[in-house]
N, C-alpha and C. Protein backbone atom coordinates (compact mmCIF):
# COMPACT_ATOMS: atom_id res chain seq x y z
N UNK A 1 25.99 116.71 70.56
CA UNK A 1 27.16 116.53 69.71
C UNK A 1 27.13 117.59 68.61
N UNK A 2 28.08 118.19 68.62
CA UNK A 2 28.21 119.25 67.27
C UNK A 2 29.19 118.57 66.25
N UNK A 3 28.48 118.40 65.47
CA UNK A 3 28.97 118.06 64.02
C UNK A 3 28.93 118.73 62.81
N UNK A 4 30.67 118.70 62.08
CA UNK A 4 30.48 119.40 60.59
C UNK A 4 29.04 118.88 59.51
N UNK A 5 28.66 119.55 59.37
CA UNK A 5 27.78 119.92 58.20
C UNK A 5 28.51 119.29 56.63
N UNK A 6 28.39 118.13 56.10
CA UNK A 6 28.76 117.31 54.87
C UNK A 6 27.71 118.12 53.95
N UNK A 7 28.34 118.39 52.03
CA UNK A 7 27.50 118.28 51.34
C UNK A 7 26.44 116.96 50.54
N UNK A 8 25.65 117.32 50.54
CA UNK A 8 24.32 116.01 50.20
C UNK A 8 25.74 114.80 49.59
N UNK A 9 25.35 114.10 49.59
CA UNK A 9 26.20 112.50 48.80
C UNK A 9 27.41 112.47 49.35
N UNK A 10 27.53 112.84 50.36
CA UNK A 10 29.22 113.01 50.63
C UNK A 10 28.96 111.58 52.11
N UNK A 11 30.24 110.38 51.13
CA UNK A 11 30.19 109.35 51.75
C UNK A 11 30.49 109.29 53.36
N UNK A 12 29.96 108.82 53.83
CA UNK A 12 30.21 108.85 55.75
C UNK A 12 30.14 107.62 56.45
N UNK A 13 31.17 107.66 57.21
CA UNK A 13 30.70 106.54 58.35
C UNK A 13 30.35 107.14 59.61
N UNK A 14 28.96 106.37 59.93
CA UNK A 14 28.34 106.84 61.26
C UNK A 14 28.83 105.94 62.54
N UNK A 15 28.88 105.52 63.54
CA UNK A 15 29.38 104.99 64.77
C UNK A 15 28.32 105.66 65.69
N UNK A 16 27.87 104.98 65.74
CA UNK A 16 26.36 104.86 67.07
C UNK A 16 25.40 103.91 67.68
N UNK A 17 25.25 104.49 68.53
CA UNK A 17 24.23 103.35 69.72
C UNK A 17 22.95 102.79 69.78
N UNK A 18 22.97 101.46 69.49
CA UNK A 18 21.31 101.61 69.26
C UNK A 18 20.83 100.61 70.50
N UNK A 19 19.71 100.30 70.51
CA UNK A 19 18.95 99.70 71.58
C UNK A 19 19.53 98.26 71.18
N UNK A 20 19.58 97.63 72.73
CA UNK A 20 19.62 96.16 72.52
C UNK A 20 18.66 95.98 73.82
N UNK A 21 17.85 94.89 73.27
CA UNK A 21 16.52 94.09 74.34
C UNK A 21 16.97 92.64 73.94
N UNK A 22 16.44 91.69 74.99
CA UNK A 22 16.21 90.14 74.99
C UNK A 22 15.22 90.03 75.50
N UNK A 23 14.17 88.88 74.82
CA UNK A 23 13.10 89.14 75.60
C UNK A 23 13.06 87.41 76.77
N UNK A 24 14.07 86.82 76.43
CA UNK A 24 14.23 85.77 77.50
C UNK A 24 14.80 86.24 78.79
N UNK A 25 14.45 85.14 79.92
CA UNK A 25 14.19 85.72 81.23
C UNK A 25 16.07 86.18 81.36
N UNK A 26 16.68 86.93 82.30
CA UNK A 26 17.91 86.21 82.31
C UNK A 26 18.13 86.77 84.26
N UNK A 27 19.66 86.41 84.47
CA UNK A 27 19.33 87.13 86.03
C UNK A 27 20.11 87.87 86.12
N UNK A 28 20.11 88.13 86.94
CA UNK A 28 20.85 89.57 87.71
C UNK A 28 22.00 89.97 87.41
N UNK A 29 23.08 89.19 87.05
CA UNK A 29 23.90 89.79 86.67
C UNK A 29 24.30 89.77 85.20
N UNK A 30 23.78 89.07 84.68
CA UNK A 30 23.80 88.98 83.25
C UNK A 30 22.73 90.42 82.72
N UNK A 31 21.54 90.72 83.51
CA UNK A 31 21.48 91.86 83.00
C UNK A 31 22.16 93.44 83.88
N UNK A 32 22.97 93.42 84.31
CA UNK A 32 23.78 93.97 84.68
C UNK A 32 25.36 94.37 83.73
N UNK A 33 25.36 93.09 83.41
CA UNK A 33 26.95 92.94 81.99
C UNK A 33 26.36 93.29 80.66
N UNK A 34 24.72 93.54 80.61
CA UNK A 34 24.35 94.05 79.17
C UNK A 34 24.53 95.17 78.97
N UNK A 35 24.92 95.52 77.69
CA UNK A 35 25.35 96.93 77.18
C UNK A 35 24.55 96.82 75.73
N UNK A 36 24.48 98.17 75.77
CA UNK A 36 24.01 98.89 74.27
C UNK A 36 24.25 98.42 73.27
N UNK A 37 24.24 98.28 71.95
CA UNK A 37 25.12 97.47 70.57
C UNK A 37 26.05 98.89 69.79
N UNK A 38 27.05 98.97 70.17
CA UNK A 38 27.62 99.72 68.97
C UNK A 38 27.42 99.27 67.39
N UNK A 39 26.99 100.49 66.73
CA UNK A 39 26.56 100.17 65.32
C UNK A 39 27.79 100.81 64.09
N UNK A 40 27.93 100.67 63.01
CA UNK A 40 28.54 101.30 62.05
C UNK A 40 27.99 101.49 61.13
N UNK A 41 27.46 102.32 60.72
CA UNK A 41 26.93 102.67 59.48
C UNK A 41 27.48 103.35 58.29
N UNK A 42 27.73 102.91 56.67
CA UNK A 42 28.01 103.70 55.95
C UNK A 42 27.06 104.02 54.79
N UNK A 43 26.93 105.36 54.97
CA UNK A 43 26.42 105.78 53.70
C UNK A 43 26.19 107.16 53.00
N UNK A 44 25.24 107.60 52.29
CA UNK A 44 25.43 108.98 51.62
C UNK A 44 24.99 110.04 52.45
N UNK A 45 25.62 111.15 53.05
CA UNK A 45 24.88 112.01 53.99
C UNK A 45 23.90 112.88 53.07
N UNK A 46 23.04 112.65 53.57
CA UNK A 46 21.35 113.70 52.97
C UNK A 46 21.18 114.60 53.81
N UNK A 47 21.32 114.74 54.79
CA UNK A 47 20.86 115.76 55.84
C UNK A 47 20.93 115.76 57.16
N UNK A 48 21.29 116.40 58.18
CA UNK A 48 21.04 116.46 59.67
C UNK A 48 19.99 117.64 60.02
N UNK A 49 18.85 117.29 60.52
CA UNK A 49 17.46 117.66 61.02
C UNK A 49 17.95 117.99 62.61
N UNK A 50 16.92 118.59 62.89
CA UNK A 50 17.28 118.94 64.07
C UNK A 50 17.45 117.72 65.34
N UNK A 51 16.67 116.61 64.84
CA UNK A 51 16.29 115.42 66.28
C UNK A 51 17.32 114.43 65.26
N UNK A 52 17.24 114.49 63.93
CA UNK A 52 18.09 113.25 63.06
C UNK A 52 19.44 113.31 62.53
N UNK A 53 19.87 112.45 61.94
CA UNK A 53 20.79 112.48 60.55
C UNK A 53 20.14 111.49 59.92
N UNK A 54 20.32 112.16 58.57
CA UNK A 54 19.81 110.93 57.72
C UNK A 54 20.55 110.77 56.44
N UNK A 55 20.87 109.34 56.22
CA UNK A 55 21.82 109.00 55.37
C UNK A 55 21.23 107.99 54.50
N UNK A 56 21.56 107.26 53.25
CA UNK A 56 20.86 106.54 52.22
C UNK A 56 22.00 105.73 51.70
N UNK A 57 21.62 104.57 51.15
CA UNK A 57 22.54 103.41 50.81
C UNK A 57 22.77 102.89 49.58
N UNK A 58 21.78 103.26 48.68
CA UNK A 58 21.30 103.70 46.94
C UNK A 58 20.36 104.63 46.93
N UNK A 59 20.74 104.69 45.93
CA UNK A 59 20.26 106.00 45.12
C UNK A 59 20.03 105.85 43.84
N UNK A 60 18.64 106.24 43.22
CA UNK A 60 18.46 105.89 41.98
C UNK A 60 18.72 107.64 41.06
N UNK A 61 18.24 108.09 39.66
CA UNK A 61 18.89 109.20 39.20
C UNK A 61 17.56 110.08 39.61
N UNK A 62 16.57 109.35 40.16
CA UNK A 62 15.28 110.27 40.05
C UNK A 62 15.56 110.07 41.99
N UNK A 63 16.13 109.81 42.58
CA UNK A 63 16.42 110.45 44.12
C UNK A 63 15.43 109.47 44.81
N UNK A 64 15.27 108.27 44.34
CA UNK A 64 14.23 107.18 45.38
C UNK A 64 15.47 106.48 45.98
N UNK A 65 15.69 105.87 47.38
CA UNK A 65 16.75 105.17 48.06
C UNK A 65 15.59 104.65 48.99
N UNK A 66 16.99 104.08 49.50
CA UNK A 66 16.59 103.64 50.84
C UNK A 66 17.15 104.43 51.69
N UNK A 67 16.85 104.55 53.16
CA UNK A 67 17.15 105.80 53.87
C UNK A 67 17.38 104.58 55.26
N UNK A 68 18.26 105.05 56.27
CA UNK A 68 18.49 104.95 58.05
C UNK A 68 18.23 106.19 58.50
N UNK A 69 17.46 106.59 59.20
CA UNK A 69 17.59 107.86 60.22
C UNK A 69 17.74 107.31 61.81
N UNK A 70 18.78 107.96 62.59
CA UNK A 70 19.42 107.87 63.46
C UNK A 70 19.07 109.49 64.31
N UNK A 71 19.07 108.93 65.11
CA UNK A 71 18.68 110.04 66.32
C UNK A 71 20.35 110.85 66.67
N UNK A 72 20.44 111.97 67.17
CA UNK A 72 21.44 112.79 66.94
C UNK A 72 21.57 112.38 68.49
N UNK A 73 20.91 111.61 69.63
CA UNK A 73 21.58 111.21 70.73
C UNK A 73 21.80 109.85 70.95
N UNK A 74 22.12 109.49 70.13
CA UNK A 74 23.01 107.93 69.17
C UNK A 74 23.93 107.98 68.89
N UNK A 75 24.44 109.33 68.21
CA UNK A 75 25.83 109.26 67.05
C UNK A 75 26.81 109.43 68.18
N UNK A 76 27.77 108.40 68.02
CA UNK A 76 28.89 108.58 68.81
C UNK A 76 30.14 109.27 68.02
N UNK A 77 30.11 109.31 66.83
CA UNK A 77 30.96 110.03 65.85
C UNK A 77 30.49 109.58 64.14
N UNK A 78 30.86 110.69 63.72
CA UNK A 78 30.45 110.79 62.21
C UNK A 78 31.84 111.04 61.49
N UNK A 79 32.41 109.98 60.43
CA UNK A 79 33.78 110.41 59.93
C UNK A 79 33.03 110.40 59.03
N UNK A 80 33.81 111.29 57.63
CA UNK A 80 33.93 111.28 56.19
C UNK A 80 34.61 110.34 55.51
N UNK A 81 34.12 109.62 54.73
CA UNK A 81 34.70 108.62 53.69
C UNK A 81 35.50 108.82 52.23
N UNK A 82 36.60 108.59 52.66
CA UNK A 82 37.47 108.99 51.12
C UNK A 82 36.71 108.34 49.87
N UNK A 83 36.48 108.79 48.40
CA UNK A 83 36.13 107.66 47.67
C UNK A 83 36.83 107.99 46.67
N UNK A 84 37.20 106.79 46.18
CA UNK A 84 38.14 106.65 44.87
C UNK A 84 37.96 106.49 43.54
C-alpha cells in the first residue's frame, strides 16, 4: 500500500485487519464463515517505518504516550482527520 506521508500529530483514522482466533472447538463450517476483524483506529500519526505505522492516543508535553503499531500489511486505508 502506498500511502501519503502525514506531518508528526496530524490526526488519522486507520482501517485495518487484525487477527481473530477462538480457541473453542467449532466445525467446519463455522470455521469456514470466520473472517478477520476489521479494526478502526484513531489517532496522532508519529511515523511510518518501513514494516509499521505508528500512531499514539495521548501525549504528554515531554512526548511519553501511549503508542499502537500496526503492520503496513494490515492497513486497509489511512484517512486524515479534520480537527476543530
Amino acid at each position: 500500500m502506498r500511502v501519503k506521508r502525514f506531518p508528526k500529530l496530524t490526526m488519522v483514522l486507520v482501517t485495518w485487519e487484525d487477527t481473530t482466533s477462538d480457541a473453542k472447538w467449532h466445525d467446519k463450517q463455522e470455521v469456514e464463515k470466520a473472517k478477520a476483524t476489521i479494526v478502526k483506529t484513531i489517532g496522532l500519526f508519529i511515523e511510518n517505518k518501513k514494516r509499521v505505522l505508528k500512531v499514539v492516543h495521548s501525549i504528554t508535553e515531554d512526548w511519553d504516550s501511549d503508542y499502537t503499531l500496526i503492520p503496513w500489511g494490515c492497513v486497509i486505508a489511512i484517512n486524515e482527520l479534520e480537527v476543530k
